[in-house]
N, C-alpha and C. Protein backbone atom coordinates (compact mmCIF):
# COMPACT_ATOMS: atom_id res chain seq x y z
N UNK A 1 -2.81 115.35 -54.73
CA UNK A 1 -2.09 114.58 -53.73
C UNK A 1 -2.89 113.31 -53.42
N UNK A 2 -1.90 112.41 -53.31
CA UNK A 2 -2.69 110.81 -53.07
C UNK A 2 -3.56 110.81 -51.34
N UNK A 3 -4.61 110.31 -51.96
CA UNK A 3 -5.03 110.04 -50.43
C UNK A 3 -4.40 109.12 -49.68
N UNK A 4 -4.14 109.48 -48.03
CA UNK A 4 -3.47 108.83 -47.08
C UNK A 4 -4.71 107.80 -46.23
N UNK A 5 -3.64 106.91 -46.28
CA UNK A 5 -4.79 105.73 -45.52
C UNK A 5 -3.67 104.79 -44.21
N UNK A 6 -4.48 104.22 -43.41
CA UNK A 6 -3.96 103.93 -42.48
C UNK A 6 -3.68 102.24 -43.12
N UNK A 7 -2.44 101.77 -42.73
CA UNK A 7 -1.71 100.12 -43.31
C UNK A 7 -2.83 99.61 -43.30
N UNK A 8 -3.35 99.40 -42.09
CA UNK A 8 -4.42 98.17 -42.18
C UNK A 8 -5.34 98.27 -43.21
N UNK A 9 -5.88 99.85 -43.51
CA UNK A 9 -7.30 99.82 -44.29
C UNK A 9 -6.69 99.83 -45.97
N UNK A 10 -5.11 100.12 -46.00
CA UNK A 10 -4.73 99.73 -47.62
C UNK A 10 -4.30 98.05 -47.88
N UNK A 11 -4.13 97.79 -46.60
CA UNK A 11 -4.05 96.39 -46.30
C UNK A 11 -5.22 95.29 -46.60
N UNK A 12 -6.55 95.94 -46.04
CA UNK A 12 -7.98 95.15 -45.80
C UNK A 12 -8.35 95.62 -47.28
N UNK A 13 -8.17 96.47 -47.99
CA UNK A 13 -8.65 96.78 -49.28
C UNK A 13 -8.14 95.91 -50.31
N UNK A 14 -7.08 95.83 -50.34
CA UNK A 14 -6.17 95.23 -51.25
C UNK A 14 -7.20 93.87 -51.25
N UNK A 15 -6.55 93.50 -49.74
CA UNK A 15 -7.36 91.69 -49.46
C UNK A 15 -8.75 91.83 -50.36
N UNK A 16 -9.52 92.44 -50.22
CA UNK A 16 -10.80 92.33 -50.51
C UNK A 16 -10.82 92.61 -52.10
N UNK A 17 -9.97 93.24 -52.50
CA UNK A 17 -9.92 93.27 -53.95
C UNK A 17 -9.41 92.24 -54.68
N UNK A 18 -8.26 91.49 -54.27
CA UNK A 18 -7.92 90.42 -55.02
C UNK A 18 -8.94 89.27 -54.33
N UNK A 19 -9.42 89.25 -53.53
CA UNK A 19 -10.72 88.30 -53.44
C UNK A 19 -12.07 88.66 -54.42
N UNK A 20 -12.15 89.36 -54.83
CA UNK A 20 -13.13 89.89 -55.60
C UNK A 20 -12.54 89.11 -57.28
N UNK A 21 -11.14 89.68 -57.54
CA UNK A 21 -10.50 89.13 -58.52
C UNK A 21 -10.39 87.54 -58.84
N UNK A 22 -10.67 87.08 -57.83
CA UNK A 22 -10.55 85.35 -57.83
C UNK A 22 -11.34 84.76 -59.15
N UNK A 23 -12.63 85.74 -58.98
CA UNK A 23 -13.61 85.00 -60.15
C UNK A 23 -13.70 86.15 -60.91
N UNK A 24 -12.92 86.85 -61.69
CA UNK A 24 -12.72 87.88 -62.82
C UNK A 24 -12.40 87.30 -64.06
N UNK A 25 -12.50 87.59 -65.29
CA UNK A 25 -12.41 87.21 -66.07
C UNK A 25 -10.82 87.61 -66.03
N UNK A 26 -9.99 86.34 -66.14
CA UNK A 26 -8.32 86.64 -66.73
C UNK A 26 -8.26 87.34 -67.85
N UNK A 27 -8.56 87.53 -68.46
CA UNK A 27 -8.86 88.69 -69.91
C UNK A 27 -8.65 89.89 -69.41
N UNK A 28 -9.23 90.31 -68.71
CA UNK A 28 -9.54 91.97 -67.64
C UNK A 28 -8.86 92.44 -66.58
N UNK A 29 -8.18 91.77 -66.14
CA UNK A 29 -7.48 91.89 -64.67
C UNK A 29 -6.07 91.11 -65.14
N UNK A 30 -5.31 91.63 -64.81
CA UNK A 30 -3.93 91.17 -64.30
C UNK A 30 -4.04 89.91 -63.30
N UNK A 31 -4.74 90.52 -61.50
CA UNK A 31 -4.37 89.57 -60.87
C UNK A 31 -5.31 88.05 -61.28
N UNK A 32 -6.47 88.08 -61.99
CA UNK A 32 -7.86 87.46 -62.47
C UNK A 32 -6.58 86.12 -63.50
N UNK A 33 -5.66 87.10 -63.85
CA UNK A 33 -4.85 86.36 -64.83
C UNK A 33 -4.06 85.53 -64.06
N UNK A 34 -3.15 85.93 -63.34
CA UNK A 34 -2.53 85.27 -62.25
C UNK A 34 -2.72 83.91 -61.33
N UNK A 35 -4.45 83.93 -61.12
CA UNK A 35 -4.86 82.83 -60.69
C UNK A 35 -5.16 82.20 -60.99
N UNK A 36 -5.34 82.73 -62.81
CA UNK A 36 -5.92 81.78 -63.95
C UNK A 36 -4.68 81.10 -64.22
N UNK A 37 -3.69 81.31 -63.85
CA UNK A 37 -2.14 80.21 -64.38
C UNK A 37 -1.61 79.55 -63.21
N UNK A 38 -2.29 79.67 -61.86
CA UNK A 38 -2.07 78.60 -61.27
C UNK A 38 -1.11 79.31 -59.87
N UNK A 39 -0.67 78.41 -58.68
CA UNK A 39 0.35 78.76 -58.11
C UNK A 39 1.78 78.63 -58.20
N UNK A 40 1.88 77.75 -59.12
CA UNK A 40 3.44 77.95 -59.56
C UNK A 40 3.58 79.09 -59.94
N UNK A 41 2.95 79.64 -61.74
CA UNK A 41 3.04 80.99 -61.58
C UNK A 41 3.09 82.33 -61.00
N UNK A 42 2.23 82.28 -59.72
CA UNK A 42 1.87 82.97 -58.82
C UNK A 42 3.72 83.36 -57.87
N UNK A 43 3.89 81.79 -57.92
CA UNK A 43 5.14 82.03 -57.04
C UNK A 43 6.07 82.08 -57.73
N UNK A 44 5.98 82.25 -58.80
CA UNK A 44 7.28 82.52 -59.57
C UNK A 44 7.50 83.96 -59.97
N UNK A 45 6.09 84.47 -59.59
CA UNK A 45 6.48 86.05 -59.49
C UNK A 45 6.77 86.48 -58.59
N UNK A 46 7.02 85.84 -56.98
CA UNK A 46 6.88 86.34 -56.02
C UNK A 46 8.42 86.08 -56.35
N UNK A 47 8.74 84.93 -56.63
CA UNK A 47 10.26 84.79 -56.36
C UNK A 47 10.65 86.14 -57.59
N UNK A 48 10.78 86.52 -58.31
CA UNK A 48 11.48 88.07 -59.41
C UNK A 48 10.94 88.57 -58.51
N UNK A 49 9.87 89.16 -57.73
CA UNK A 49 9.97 90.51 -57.20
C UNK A 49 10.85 90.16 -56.15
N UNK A 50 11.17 89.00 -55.51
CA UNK A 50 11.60 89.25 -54.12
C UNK A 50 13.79 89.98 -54.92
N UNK A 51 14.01 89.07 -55.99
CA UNK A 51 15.54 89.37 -56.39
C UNK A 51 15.33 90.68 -56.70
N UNK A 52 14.40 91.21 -57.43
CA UNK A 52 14.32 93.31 -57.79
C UNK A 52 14.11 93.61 -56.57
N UNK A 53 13.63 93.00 -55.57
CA UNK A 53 13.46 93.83 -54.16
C UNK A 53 15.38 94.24 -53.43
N UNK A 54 15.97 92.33 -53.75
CA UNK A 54 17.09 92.63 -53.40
C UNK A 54 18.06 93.25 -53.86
N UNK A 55 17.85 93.50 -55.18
CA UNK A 55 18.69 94.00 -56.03
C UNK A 55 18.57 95.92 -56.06
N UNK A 56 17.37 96.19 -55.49
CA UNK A 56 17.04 97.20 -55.58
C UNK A 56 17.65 98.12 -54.16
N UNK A 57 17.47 97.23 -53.48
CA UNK A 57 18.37 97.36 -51.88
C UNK A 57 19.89 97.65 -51.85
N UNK A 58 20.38 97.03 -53.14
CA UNK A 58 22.11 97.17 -53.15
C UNK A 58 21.84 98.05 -53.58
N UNK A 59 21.47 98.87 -54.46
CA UNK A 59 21.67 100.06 -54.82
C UNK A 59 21.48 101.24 -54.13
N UNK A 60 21.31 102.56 -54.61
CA UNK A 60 21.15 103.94 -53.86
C UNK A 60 19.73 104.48 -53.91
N UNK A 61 18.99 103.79 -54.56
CA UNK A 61 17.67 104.75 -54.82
C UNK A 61 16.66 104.46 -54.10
N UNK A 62 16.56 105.12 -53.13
CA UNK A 62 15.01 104.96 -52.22
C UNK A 62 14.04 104.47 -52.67
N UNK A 63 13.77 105.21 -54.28
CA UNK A 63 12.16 105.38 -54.81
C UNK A 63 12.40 103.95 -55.16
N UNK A 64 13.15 103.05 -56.01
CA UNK A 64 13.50 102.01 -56.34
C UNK A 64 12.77 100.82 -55.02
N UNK A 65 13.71 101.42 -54.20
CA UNK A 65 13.85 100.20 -53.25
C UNK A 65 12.10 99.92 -52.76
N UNK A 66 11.17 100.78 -52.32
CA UNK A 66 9.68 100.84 -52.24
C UNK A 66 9.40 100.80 -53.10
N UNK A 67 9.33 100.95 -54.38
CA UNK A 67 8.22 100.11 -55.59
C UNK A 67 8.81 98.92 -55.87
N UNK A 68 9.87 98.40 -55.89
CA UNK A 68 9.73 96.78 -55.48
C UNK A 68 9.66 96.69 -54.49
N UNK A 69 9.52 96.79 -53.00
CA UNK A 69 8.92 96.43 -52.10
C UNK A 69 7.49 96.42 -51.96
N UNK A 70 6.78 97.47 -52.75
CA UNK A 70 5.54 97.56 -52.96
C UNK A 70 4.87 95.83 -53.91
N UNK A 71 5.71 96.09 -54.77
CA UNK A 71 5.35 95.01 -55.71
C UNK A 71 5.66 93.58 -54.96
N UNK A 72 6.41 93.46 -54.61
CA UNK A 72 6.58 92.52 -53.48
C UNK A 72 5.80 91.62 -52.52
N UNK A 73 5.53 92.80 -51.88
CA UNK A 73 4.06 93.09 -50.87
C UNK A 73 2.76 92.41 -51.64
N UNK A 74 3.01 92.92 -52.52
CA UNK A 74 1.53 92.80 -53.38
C UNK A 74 1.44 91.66 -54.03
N UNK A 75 2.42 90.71 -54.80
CA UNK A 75 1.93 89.38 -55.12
C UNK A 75 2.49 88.44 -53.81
N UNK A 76 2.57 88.94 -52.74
CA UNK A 76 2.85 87.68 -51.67
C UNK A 76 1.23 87.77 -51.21
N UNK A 77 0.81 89.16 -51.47
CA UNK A 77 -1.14 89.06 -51.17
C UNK A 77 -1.49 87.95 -51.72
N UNK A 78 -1.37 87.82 -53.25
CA UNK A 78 -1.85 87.16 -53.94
C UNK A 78 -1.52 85.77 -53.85
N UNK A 79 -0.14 85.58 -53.55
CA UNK A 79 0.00 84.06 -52.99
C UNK A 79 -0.88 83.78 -51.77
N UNK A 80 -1.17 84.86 -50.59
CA UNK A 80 -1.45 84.15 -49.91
C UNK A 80 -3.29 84.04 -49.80
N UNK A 81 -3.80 84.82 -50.62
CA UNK A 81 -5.38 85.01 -51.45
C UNK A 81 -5.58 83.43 -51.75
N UNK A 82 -4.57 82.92 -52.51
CA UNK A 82 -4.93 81.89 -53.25
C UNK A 82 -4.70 80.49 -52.31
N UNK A 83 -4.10 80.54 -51.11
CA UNK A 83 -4.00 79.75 -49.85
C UNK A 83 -5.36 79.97 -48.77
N UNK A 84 -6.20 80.97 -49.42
CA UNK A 84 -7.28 81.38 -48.10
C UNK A 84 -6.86 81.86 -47.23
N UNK A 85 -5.70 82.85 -47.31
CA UNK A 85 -5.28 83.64 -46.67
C UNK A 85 -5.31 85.34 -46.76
N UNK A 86 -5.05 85.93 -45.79
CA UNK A 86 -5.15 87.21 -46.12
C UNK A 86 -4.02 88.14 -45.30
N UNK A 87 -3.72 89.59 -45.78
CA UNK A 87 -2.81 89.99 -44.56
C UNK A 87 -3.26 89.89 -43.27
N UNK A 88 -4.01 89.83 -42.74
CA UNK A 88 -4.66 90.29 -41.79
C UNK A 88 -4.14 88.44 -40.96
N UNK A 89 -3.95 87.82 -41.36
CA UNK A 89 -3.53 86.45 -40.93
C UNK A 89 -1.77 86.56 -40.64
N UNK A 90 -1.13 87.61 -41.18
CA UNK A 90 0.34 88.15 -40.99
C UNK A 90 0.50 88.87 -40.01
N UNK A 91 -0.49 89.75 -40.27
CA UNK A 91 -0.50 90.69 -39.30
C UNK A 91 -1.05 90.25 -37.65
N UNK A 92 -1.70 89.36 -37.65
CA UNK A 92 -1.78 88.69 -36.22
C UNK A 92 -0.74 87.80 -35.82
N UNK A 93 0.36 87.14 -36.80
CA UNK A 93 1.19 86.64 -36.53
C UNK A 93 2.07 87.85 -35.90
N UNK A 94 2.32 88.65 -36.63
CA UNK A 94 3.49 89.50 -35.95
C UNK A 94 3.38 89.90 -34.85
N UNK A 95 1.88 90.30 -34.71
CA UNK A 95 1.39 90.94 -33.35
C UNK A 95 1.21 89.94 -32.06
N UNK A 96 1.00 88.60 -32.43
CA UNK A 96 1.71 87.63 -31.37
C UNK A 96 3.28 87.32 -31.08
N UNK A 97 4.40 87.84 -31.93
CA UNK A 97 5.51 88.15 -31.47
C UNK A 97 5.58 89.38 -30.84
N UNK A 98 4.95 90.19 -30.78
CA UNK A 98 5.73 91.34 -29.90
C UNK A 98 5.81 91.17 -28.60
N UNK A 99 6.93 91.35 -27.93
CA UNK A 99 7.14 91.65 -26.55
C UNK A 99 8.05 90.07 -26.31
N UNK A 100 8.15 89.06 -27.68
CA UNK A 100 9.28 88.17 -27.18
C UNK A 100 10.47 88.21 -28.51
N UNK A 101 11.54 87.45 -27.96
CA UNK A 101 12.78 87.78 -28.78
C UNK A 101 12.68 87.15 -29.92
N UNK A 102 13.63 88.17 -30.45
CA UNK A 102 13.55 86.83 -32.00
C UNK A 102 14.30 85.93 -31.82
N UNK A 103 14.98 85.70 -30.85
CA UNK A 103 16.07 84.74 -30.22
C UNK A 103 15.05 83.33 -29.72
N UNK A 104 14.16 83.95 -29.21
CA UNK A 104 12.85 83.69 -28.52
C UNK A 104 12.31 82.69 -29.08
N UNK A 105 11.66 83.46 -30.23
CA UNK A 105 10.86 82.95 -31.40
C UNK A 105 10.95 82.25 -32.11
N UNK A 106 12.36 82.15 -32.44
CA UNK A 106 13.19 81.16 -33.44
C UNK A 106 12.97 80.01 -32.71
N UNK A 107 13.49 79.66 -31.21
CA UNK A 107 13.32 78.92 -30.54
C UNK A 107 12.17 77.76 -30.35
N UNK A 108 11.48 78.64 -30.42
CA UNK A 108 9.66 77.97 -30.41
C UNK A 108 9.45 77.28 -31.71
N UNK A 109 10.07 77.71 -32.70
CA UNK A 109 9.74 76.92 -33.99
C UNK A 109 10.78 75.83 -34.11
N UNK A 110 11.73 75.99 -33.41
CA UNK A 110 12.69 74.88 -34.00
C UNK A 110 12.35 73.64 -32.34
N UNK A 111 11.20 73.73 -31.97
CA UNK A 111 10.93 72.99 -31.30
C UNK A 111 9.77 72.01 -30.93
């Protein structure tokens, strides 16, 4: 059975692994490869996972719909790795919306 971990610490792991990957040999690593082709590439995978995410949603299959959401998840890391970003920069965003509307929120940006 897979070990269970709490969001943040599969969250802070991840971060720290594709930061580690930054200077990997693209030969060896997938994501090492990824940053070796730049951010267009980068976002051009984000954009296919995000349509298998949606595409996976019209359909019936649970397991479907979370491994592209997983995959999803996982090169928007990498987009945002390669901005000097990390989840943990998302995750304080969200957590400064709670407790106002999204009615709210929208508001504040379009202002």
């Amino acid at each position: 059975m897979a070990k269970q971990h709490e969001s943040g610490d599969v969250l802070a792991t991840l971060d720290g692994i594709l930061q580690q990957r930054r200077s990997a040999d693209p030969g060896s690593s997938y994501v090492a490869s990824l940053y070796d082709r730049g951010l267009d590439a980068i976002l051009k995978k984000v954009g296919e996972e995000s349509v298998e995410t949606i595409i996976a949603a019209k359909g019936n299959d649970r397991d479907a719909l979370v491994y592209e959401t997983a995959d999803l998840w996982f090169h928007t890391l990498v987009m945002l790795a390669t901005k000097d970003l990390s989840s943990a920069d998302v995750l304080a965003e969200l957590e400064r919306r709670f407790g106002l509307s999204g009615l709210d929120e929208k508001a504040s940006r379009d202002s």
